[in-house]
Protein backbone atom coordinates (compact mmCIF):
# COMPACT_ATOMS: atom_id res chain seq x y z
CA UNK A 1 -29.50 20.01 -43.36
CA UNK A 2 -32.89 21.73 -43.80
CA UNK A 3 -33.81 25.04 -41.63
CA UNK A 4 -37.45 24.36 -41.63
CA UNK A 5 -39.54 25.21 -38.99
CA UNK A 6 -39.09 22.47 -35.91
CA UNK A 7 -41.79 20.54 -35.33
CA UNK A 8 -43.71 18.68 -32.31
CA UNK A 9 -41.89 15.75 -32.90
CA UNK A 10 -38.38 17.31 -33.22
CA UNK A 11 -39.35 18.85 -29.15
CA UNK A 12 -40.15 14.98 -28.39
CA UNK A 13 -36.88 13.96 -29.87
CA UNK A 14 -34.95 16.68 -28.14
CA UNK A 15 -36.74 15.85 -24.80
CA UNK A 16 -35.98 12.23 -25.32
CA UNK A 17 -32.40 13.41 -25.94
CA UNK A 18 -32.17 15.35 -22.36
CA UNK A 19 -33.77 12.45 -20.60
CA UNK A 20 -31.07 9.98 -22.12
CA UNK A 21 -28.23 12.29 -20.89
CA UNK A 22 -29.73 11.99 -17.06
CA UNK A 23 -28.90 8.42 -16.93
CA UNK A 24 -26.79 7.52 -13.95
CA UNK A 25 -23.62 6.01 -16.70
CA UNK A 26 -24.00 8.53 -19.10
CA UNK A 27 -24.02 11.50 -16.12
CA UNK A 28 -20.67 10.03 -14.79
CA UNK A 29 -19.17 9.63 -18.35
CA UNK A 30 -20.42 13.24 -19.24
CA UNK A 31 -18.88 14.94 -15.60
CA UNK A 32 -15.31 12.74 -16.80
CA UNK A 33 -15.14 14.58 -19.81
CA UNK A 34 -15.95 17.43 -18.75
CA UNK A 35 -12.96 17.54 -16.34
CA UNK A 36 -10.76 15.76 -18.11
CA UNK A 37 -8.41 18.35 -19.39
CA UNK A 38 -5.96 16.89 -21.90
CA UNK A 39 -3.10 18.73 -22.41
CA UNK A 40 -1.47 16.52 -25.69
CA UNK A 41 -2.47 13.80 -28.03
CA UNK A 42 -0.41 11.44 -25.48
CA UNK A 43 -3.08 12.50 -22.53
CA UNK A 44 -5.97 11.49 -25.06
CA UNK A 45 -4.30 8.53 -26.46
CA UNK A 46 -3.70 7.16 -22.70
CA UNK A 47 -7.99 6.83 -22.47
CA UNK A 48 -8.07 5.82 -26.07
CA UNK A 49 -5.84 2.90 -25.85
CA UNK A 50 -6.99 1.36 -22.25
CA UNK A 51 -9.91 -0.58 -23.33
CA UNK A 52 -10.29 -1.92 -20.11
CA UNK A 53 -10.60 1.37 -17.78
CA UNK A 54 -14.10 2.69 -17.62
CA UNK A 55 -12.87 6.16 -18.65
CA UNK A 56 -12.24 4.57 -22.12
CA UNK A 57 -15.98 3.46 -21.84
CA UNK A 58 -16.73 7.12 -20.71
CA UNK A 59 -15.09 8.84 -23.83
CA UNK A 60 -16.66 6.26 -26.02
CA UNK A 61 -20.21 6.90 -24.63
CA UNK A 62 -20.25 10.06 -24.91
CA UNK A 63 -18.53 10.46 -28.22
CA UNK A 64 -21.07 8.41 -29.27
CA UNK A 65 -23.80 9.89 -27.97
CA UNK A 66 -23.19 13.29 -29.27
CA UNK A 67 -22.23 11.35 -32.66
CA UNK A 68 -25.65 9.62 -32.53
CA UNK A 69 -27.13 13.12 -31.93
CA UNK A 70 -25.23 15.06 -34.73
CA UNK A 71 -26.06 12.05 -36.82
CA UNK A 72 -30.33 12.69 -36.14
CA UNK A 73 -29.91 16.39 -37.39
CA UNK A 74 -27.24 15.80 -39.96
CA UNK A 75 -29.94 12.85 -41.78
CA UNK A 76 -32.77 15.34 -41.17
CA UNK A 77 -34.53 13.61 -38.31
CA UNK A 78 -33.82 16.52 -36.25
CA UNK A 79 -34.32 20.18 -36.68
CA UNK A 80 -30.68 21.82 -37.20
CA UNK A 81 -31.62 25.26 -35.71
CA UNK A 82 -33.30 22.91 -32.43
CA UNK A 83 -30.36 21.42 -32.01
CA UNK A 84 -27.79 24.22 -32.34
CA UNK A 85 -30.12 25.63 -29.34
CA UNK A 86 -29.65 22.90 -27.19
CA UNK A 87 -26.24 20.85 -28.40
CA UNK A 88 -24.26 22.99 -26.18
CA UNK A 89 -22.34 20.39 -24.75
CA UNK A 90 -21.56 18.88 -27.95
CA UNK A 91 -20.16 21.95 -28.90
CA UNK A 92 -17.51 22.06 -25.49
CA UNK A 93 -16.94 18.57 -26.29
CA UNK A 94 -15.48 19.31 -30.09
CA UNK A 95 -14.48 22.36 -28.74
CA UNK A 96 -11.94 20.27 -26.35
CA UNK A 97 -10.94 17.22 -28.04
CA UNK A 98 -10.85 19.23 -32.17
CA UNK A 99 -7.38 20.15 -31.64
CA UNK A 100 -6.83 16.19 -31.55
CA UNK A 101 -8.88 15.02 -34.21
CA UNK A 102 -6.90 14.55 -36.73
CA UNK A 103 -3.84 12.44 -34.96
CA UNK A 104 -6.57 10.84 -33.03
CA UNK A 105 -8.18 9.51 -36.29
CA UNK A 106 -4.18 8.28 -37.77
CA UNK A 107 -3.53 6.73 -34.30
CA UNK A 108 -6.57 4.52 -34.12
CA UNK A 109 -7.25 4.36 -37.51
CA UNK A 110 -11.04 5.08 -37.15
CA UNK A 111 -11.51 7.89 -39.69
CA UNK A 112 -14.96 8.38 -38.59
CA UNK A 113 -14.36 9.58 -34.51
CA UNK A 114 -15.98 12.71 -33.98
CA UNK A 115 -16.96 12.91 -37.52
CA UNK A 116 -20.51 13.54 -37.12
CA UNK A 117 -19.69 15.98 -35.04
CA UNK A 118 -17.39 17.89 -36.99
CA UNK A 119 -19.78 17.86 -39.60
CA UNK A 120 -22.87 19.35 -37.04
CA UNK A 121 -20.47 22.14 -35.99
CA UNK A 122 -19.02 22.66 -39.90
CA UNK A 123 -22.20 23.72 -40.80
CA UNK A 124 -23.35 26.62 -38.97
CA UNK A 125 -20.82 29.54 -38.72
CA UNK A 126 -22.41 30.19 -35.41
CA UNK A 127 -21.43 26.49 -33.96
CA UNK A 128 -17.99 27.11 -35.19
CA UNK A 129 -18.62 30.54 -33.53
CA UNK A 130 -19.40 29.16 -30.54
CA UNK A 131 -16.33 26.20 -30.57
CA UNK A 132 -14.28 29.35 -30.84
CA UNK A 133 -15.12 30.82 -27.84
CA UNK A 134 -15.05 27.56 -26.17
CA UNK A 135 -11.70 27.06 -26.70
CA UNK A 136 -10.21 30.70 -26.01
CA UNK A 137 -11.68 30.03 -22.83
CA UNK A 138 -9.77 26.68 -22.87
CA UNK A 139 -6.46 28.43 -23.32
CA UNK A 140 -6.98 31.33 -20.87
CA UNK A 141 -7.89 28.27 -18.06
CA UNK A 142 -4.49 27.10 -19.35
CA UNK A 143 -2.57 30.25 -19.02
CA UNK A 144 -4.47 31.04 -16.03
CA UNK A 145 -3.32 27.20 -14.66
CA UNK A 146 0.27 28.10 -15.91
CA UNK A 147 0.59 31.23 -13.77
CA UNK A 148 -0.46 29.72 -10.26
CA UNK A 149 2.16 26.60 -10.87
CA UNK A 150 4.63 28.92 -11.72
């Protein structure tokens, strides 16, 4: 990934980018995964094997959309540091699912989920930075959740 300077066309893309993530579908897939807050691999698995409930088909848009996304800076189309300013939910969205990854991937057998953006947020020590914080916030939510149903 190059660190030029961004360029006219890299504010069109990133424009064209926001205005894709306004769509009426892709708003109500993004607020589901936002909320969704999976506690184990079995939580995630229980979207990920339904093919026929439309939170399946929100997890898969928006995995792919932030895939598609990672995949423009990660091929050069898109300015990295452009993107690192504004792929903030990207970042929350690795930042949840990461921990899952891995068993996600041997479950399904698709190698390459979330592997564009693990790549995006491999290469910048401030992403990973920033996934970090995401998910000690995660785990104080938790502990904070834990308390109250105590």
């Amino acid at each position: 990934m190059s660190n030029s300077q961004a360029t006219p066309a890299d504010a069109e893309l990133i424009l064209k980018l926001y205005d894709l993530r306004r769509e009426s579908v892709m708003r109500e897939a993004r607020k589901y995964v936002f909320e969704f807050a999976p506690q184990s691999i079995d939580d995630v698995m229980a979207v990920l094997g339904d093919f026929s409930s439309k939170e399946n088909a929100y997890m898969r848009q928006v995995f792919g959309y932030w895939g598609m996304a990672a995949s423009l800076v990660l091929r050069g189309a898109l300015n990295e540091d452009l993107a690192r300013d504004n792929f903030s939910e990207l970042l929350f969205v690795y930042a949840k699912f990461e921990p899952f990854l891995a068993e996600i991937r041997k479950r399904t057998g698709m190698d390459i989920f979330g592997a564009n953006m693990q790549k995006f947020v491999e290469s910048s020590p401030e992403a990973r930075a920033r996934v970090a914080s995401f998910q000690q916030r995660f785990a104080a939510m938790r502990a904070e959740g834990a308390k109250v149903g105590a």
